[in-house]
N, C-alpha and C. Protein backbone atom coordinates (compact mmCIF):
# COMPACT_ATOMS: atom_id res chain seq x y z
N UNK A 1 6.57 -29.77 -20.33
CA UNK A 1 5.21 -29.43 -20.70
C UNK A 1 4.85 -30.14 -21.98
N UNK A 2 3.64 -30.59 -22.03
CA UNK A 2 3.15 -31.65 -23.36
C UNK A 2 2.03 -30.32 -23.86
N UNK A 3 1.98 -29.11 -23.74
CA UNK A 3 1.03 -28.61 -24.56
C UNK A 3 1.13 -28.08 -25.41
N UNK A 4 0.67 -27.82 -26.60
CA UNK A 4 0.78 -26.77 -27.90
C UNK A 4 0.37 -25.71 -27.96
N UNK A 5 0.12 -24.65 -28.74
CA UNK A 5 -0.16 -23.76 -28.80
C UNK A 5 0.11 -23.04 -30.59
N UNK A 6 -1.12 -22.42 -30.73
CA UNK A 6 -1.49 -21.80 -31.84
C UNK A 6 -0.64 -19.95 -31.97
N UNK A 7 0.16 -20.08 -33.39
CA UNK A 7 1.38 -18.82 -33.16
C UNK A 7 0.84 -17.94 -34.38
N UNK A 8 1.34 -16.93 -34.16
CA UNK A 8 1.92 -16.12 -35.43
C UNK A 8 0.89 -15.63 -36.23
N UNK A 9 1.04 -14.87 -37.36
CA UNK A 9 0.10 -14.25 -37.90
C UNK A 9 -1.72 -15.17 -39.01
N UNK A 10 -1.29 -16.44 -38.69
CA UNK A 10 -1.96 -17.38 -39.22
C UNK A 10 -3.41 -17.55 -38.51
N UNK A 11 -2.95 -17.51 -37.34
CA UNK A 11 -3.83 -17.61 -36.05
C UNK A 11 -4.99 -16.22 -35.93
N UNK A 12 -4.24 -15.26 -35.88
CA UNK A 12 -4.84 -14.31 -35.96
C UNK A 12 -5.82 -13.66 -36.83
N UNK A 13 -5.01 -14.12 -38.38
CA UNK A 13 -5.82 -13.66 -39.53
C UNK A 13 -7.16 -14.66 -39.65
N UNK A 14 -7.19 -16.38 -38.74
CA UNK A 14 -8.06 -16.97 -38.47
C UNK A 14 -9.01 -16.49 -37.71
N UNK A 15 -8.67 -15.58 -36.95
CA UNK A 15 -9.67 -15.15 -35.99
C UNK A 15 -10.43 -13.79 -36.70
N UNK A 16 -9.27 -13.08 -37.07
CA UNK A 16 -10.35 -11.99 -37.87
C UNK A 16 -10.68 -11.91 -38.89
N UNK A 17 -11.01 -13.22 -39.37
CA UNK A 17 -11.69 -13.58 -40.68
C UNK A 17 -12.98 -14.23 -40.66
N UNK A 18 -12.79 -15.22 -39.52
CA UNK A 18 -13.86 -15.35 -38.50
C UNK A 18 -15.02 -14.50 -38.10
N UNK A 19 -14.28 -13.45 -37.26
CA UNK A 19 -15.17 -12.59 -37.13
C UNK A 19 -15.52 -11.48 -37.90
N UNK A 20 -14.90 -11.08 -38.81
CA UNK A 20 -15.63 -10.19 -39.70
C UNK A 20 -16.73 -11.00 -40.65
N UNK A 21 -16.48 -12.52 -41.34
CA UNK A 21 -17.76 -13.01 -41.49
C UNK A 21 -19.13 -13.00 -40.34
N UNK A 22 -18.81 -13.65 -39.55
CA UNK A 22 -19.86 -12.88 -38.50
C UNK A 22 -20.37 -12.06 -38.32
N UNK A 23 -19.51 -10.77 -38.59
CA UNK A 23 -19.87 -9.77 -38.94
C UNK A 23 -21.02 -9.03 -39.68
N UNK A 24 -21.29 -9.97 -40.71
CA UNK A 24 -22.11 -9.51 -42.24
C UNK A 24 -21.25 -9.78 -43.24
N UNK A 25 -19.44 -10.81 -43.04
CA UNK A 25 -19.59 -10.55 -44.19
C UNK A 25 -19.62 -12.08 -44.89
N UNK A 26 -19.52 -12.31 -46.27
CA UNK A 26 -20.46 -12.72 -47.25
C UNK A 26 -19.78 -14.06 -46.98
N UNK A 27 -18.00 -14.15 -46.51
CA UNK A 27 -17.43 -15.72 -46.52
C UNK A 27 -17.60 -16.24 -45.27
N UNK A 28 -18.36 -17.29 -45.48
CA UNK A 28 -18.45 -18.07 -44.38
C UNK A 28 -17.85 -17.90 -42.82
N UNK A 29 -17.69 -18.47 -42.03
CA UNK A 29 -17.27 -18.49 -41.04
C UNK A 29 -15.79 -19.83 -40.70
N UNK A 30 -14.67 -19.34 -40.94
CA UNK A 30 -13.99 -20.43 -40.80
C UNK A 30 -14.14 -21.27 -39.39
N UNK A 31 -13.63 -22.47 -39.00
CA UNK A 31 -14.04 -23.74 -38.13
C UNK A 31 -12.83 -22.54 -36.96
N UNK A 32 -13.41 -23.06 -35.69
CA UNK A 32 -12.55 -22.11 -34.74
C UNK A 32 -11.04 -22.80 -34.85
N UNK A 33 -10.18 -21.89 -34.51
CA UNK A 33 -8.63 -22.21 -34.13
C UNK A 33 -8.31 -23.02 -32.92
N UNK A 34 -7.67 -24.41 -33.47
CA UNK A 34 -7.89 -25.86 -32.68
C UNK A 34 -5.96 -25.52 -32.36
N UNK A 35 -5.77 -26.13 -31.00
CA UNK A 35 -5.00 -26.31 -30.77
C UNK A 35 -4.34 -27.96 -30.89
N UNK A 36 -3.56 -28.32 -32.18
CA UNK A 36 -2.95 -29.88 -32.28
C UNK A 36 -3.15 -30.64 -31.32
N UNK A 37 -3.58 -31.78 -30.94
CA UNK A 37 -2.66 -32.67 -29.78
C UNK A 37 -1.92 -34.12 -30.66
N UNK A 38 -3.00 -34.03 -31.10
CA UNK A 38 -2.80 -35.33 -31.75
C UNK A 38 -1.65 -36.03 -32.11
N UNK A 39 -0.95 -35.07 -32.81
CA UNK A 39 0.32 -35.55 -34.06
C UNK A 39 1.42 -34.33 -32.91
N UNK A 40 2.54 -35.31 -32.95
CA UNK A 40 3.61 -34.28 -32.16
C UNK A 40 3.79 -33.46 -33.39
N UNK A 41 4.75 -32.11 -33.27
CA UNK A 41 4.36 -31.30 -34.03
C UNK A 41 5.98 -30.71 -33.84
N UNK A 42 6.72 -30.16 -35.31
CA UNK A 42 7.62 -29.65 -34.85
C UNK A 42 7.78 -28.06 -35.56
N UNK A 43 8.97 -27.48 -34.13
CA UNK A 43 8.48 -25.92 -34.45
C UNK A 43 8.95 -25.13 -35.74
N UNK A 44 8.22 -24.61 -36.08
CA UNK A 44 8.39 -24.01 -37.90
C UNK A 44 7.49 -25.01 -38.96
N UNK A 45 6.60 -26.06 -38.15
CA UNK A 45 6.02 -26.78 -39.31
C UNK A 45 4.94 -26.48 -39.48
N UNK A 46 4.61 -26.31 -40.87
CA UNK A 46 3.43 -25.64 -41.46
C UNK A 46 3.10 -26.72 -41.92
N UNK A 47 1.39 -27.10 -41.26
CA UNK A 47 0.31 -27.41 -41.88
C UNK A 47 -0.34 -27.40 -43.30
N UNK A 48 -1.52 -28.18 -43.53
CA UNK A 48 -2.22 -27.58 -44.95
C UNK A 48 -2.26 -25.86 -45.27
N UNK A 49 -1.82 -25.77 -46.33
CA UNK A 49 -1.93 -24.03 -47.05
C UNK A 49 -3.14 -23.36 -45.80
N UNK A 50 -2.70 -22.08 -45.13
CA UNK A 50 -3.14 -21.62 -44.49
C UNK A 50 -3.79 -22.03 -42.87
N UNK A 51 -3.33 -23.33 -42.91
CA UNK A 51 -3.32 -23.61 -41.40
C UNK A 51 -2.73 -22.92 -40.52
N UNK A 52 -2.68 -22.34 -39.51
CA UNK A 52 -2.11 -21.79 -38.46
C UNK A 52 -0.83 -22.85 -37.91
N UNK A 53 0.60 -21.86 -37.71
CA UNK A 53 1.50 -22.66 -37.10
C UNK A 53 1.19 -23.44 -36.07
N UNK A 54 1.70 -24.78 -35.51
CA UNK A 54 1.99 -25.28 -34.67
C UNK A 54 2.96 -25.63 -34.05
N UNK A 55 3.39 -24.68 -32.29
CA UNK A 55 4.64 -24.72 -31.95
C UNK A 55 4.41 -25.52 -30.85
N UNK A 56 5.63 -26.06 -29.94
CA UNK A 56 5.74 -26.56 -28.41
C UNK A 56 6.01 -25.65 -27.88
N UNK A 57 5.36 -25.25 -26.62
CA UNK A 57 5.62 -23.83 -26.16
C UNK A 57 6.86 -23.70 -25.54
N UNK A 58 7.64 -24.42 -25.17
CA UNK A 58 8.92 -24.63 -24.56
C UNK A 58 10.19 -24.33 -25.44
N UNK A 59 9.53 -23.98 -26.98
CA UNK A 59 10.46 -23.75 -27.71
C UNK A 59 11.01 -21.95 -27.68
N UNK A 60 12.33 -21.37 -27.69
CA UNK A 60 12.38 -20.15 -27.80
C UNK A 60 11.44 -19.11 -28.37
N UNK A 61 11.12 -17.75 -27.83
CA UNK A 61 10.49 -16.88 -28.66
C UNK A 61 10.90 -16.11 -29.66
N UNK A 62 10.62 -16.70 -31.06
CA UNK A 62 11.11 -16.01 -31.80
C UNK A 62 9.98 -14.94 -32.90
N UNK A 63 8.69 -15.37 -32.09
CA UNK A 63 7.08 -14.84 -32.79
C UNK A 63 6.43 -14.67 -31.52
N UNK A 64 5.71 -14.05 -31.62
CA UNK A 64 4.57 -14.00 -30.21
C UNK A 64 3.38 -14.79 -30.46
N UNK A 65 3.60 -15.34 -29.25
CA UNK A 65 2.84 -16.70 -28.99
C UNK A 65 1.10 -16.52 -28.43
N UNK A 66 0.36 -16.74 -29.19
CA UNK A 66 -1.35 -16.47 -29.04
C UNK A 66 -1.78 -18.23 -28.12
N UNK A 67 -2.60 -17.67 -26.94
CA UNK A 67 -2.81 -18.96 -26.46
C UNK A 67 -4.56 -18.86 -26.19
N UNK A 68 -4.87 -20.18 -26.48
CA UNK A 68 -6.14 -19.70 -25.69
C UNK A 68 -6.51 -20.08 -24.07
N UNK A 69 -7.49 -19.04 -23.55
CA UNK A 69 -7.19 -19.12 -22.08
C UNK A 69 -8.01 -20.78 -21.51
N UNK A 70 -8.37 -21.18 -22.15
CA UNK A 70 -8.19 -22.70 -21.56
C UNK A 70 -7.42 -23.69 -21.47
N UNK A 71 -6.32 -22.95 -22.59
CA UNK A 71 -5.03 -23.91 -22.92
C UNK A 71 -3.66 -23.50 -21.83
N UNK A 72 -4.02 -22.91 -20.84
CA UNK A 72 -3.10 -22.49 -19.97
C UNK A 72 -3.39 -21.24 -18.66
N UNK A 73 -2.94 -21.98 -17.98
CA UNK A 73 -2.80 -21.40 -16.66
C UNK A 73 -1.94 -20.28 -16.03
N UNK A 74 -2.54 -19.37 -15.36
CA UNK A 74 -1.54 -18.04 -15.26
C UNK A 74 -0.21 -18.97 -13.99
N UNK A 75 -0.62 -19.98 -13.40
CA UNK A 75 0.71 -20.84 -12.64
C UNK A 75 1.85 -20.97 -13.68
N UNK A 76 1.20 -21.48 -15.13
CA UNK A 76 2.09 -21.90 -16.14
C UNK A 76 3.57 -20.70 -16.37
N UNK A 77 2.89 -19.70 -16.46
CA UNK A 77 3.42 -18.74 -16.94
C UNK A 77 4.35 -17.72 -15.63
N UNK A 78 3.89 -17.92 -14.42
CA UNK A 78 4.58 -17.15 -13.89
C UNK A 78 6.06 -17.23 -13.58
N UNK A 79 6.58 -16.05 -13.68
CA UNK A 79 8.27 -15.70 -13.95
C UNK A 79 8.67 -16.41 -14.69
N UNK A 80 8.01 -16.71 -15.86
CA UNK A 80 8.29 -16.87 -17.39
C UNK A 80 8.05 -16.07 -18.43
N UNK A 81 6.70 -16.05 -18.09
CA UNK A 81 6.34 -14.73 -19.19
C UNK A 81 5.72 -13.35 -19.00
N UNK A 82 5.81 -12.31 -19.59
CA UNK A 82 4.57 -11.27 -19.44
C UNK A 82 3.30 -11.52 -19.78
N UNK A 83 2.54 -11.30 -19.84
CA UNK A 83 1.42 -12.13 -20.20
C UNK A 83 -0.14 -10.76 -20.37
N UNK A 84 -0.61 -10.35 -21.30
CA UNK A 84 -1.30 -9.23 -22.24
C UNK A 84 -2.65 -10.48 -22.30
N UNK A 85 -3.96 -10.16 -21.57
CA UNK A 85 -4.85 -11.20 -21.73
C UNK A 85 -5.70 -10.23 -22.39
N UNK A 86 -6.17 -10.57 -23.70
CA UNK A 86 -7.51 -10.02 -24.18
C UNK A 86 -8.94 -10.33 -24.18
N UNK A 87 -9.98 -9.94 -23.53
CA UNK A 87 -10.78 -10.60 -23.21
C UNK A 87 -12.29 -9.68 -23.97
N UNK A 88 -13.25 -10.21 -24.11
CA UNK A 88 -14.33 -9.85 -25.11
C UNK A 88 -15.84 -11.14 -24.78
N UNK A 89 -16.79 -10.87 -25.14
CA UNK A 89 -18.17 -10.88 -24.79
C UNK A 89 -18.38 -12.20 -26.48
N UNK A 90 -17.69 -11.88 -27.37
CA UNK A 90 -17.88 -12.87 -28.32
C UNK A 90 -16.45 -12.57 -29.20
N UNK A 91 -16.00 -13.24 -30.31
CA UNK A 91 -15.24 -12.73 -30.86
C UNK A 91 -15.22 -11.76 -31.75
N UNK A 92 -16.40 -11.68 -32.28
CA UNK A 92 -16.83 -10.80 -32.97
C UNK A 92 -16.92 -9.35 -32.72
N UNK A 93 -16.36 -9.41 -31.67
CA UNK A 93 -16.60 -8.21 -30.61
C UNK A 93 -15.01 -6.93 -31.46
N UNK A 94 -15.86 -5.90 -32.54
CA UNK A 94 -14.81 -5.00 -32.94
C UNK A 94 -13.24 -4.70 -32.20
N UNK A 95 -14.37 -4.49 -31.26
CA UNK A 95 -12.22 -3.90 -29.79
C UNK A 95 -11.52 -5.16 -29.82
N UNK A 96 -11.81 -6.39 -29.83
CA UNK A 96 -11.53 -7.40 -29.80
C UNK A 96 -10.74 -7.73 -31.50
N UNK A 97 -10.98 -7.83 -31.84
CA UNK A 97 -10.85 -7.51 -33.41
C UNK A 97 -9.29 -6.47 -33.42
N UNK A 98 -9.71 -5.25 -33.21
CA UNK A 98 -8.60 -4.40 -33.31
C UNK A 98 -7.51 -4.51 -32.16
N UNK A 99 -7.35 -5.13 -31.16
CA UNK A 99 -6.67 -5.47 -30.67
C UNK A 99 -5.46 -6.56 -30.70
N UNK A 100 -6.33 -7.35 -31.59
CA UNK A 100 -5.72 -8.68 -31.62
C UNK A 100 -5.08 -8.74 -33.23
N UNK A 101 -5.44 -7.60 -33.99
CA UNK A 101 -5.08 -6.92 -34.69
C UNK A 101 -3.49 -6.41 -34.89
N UNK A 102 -3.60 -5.11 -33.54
CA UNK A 102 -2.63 -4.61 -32.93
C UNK A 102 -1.81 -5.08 -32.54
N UNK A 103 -1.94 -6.26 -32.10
CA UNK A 103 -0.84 -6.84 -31.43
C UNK A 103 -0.02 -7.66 -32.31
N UNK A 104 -0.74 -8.28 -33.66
CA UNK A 104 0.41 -8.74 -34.50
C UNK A 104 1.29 -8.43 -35.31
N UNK A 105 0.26 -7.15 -35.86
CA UNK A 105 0.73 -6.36 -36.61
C UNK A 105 2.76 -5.59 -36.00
N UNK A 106 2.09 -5.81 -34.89
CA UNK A 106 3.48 -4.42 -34.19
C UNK A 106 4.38 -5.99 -33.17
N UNK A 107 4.15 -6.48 -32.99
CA UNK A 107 4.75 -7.70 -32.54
C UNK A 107 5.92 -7.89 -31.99
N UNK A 108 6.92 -7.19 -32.95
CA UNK A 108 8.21 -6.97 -32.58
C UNK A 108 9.05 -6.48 -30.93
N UNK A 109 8.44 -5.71 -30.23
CA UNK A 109 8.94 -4.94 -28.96
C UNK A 109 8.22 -6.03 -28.06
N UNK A 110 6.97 -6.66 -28.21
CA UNK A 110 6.36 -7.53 -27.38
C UNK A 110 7.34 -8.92 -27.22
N UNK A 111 7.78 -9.29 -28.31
CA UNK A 111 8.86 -10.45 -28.70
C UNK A 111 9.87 -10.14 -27.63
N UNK A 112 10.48 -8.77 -27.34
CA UNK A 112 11.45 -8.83 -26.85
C UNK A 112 11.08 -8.64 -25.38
N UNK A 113 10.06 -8.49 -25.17
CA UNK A 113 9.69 -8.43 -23.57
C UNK A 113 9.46 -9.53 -22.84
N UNK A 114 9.33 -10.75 -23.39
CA UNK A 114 8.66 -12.02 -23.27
C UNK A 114 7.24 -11.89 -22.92
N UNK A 115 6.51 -11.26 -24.28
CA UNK A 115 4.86 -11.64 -24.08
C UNK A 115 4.41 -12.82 -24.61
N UNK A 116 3.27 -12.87 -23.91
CA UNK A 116 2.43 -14.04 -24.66
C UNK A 116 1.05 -13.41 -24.44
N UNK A 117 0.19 -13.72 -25.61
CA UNK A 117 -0.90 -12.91 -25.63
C UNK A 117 -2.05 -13.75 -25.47
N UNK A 118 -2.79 -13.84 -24.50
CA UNK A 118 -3.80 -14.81 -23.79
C UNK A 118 -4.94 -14.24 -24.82
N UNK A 119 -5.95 -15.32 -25.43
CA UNK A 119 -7.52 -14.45 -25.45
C UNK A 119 -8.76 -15.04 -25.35
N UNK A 120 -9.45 -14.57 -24.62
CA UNK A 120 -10.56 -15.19 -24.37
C UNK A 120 -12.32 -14.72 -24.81
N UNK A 121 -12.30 -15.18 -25.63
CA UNK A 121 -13.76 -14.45 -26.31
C UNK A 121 -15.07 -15.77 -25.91
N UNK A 122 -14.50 -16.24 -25.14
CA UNK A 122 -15.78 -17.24 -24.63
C UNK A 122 -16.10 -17.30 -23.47
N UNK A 123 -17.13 -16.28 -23.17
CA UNK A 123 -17.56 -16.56 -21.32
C UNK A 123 -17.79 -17.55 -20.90
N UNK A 124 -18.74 -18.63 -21.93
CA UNK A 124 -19.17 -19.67 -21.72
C UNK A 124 -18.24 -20.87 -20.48
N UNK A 125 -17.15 -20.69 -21.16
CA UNK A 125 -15.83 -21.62 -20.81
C UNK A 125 -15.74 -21.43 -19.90
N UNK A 126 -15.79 -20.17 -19.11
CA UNK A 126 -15.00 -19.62 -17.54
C UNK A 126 -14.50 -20.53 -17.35
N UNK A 127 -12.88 -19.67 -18.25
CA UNK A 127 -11.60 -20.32 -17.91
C UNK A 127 -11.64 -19.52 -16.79
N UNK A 128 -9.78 -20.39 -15.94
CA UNK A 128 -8.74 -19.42 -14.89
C UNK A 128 -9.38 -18.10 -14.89
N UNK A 129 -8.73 -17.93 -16.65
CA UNK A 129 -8.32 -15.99 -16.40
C UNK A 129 -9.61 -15.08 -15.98
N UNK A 130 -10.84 -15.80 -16.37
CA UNK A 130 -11.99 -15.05 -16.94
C UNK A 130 -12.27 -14.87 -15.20
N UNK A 131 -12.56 -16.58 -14.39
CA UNK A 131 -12.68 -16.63 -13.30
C UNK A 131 -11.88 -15.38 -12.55
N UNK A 132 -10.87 -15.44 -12.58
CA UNK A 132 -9.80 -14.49 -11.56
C UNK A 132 -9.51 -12.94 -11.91
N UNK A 133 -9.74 -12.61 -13.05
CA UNK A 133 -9.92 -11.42 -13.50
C UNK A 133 -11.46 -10.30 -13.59
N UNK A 134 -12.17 -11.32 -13.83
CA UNK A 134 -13.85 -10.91 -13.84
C UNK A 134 -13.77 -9.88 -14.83
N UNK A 135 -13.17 -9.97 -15.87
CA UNK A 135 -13.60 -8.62 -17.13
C UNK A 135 -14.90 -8.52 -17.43
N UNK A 136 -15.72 -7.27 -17.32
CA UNK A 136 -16.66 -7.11 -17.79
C UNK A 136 -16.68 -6.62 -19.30
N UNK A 137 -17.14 -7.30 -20.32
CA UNK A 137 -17.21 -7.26 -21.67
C UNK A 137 -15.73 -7.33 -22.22
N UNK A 138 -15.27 -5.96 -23.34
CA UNK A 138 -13.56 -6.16 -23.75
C UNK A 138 -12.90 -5.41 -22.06
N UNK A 139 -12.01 -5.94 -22.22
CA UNK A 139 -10.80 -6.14 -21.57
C UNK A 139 -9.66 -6.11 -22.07
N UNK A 140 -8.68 -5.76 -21.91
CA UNK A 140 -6.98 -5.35 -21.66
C UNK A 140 -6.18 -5.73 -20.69
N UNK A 141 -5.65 -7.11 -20.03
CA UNK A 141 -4.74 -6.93 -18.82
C UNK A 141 -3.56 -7.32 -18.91
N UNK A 142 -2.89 -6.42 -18.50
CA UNK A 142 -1.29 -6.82 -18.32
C UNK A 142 -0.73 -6.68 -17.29
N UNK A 143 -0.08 -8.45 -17.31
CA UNK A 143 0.14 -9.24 -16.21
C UNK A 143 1.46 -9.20 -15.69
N UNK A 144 2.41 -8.49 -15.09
CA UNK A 144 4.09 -9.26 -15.45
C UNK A 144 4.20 -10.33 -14.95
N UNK A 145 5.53 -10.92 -14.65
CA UNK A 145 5.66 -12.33 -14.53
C UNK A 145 5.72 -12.54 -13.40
N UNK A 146 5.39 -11.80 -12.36
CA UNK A 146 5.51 -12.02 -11.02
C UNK A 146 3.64 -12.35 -10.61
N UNK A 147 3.13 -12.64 -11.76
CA UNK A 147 1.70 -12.34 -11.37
C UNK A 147 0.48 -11.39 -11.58
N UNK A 148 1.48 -10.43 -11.02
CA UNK A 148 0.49 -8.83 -10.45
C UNK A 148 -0.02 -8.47 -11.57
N UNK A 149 -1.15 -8.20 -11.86
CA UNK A 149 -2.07 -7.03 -12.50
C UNK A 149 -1.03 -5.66 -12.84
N UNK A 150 -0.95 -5.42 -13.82
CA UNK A 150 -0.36 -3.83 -13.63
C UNK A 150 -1.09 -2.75 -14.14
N UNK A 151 -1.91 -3.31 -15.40
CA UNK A 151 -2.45 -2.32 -16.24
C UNK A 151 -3.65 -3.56 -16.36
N UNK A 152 -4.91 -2.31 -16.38
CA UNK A 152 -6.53 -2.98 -17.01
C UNK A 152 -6.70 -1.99 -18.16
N UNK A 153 -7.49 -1.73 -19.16
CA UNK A 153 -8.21 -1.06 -19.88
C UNK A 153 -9.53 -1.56 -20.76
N UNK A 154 -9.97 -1.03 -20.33
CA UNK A 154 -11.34 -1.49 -20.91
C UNK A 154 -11.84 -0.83 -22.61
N UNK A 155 -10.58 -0.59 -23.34
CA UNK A 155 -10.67 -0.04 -24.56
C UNK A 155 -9.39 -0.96 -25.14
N UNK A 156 -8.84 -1.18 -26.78
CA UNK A 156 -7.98 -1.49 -27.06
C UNK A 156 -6.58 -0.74 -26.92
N UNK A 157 -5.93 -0.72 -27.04
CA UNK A 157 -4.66 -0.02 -26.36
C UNK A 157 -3.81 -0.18 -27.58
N UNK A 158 -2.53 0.28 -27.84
CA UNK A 158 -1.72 0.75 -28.97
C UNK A 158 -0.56 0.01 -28.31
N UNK A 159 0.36 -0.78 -28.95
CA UNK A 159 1.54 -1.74 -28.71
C UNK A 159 2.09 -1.09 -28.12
N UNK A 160 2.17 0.08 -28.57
CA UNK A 160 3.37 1.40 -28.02
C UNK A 160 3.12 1.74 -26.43
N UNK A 161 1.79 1.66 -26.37
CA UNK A 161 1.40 1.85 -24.76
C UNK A 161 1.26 1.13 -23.78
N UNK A 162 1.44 -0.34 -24.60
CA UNK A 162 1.85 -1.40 -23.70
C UNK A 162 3.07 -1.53 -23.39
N UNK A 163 3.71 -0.98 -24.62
CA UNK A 163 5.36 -1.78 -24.28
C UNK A 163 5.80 -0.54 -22.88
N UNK A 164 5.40 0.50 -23.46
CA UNK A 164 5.66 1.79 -22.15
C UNK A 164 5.87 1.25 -20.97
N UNK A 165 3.93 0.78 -20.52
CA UNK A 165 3.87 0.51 -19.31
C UNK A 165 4.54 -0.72 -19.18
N UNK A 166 4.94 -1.63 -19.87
CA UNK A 166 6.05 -3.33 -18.94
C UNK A 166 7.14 -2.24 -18.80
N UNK A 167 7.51 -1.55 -19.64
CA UNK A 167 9.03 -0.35 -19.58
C UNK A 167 9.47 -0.09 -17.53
N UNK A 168 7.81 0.16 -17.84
CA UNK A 168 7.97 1.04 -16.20
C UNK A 168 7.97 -0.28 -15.05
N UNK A 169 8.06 -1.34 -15.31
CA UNK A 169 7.23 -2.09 -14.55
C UNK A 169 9.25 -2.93 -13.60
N UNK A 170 9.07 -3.12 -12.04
CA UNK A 170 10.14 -3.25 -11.76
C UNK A 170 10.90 -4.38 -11.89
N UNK A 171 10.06 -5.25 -12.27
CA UNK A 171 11.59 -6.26 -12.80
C UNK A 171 11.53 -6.56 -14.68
N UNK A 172 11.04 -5.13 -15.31
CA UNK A 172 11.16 -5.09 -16.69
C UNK A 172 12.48 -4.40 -16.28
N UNK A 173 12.43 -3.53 -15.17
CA UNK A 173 13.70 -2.33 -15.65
C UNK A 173 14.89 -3.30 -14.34
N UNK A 174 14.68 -4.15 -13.93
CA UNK A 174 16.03 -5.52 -13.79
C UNK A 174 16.35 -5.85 -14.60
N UNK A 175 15.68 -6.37 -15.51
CA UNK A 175 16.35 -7.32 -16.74
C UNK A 175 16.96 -6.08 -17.57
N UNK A 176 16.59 -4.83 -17.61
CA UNK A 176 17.30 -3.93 -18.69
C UNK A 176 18.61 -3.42 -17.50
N UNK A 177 18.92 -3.24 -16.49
CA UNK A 177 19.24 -2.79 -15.81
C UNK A 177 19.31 -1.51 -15.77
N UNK A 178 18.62 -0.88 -15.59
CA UNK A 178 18.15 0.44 -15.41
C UNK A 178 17.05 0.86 -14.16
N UNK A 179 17.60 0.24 -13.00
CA UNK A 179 17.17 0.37 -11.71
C UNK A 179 17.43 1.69 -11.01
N UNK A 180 18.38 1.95 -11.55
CA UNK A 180 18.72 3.45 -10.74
C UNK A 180 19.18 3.17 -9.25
N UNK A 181 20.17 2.15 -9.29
CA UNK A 181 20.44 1.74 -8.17
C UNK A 181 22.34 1.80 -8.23
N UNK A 182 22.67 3.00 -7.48
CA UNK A 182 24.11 2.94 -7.90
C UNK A 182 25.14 1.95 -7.06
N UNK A 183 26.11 1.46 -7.60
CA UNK A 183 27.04 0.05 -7.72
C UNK A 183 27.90 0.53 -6.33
């Protein structure tokens, strides 16, 4: 794979800095979060002061990986990753905000599930996900790696209640082995 992708808490604090200027408030609006192509890029290298990391996505998860949904395909990802798509009407959009929030903040249990956190705050684009999912306004979906839909919510959701539901989900509880399937 030749694509990049925008990581870690850099990305995020880009986005909700973004949108809380939008918001009303007083600092500008930073330039949107660009995904590199240009310059190969290697993983752990930090950009100008406060640039957002730039990783190769092929590299191990050792952060949870923020993509945007034009920069990848749910083909890409299947029985690779879990995949948590957040979806919203603009970015500015509060649930949107606290979600994307939520998810970095608590990061850790998602790391170990193999998430990757899709988001799409641009209808305009009708990417894949937007196309094949049809969220009306915010959105919540979690995808496992086989594809399937498991969970929608149309409110922001708490890490804790995500990690639950992949918990329950049947080839989360393969990889833990805890099938309940006696030997």
């Amino acid at each position: 794979m030749n694509r990049f992708l925008v990581t870690g808490a850099a990305a995020v604090l880009a986005m909700v800095a973004g949108q809380a200027a939008a918001m009303g408030g007083s600092a500008p609006p930073p330039a949107p979060v660009q995904v590199e192509r240009a310059a190969p890029a290697r993983p752990g290298h930090e950009g100008a002061a406060g640039a957002p990391t730039v990783v190769r996505r092929d590299t191990p998860a050792t952060h949870l990986e923020y993509l945007l949904a034009t920069e990848v395909t749910p083909e890409e990802l299947l029985f690779r990753r879990r995949v948590v798509v957040v979806f919203a009407d603009t970015p500015a959009d509060p649930a949107f905000t606290a979600q994307m929030v939520a998810l970095e903040t608590q990061a850790g249990p998602l790391i170990d599930r193999d998430v990757v956190v899709i988001a799409d705050s641009e209808p305009a684009d009708a990417s894949i996900w937007r196309q094949r999912l049809k969220p009306n306004g915010f959105s919540l979906i979690v995808i496992d790696k086989d594809g399937q839909v498991k969970q929608r919510k149309p409110s922001p959701w708490d890490v804790r209640e995500i990690v639950r539901a992949i918990d329950k989900f049947p080839l989360r509880r393969q990889e833990t082995g805890r099938m309940g399937v006696a030997p």
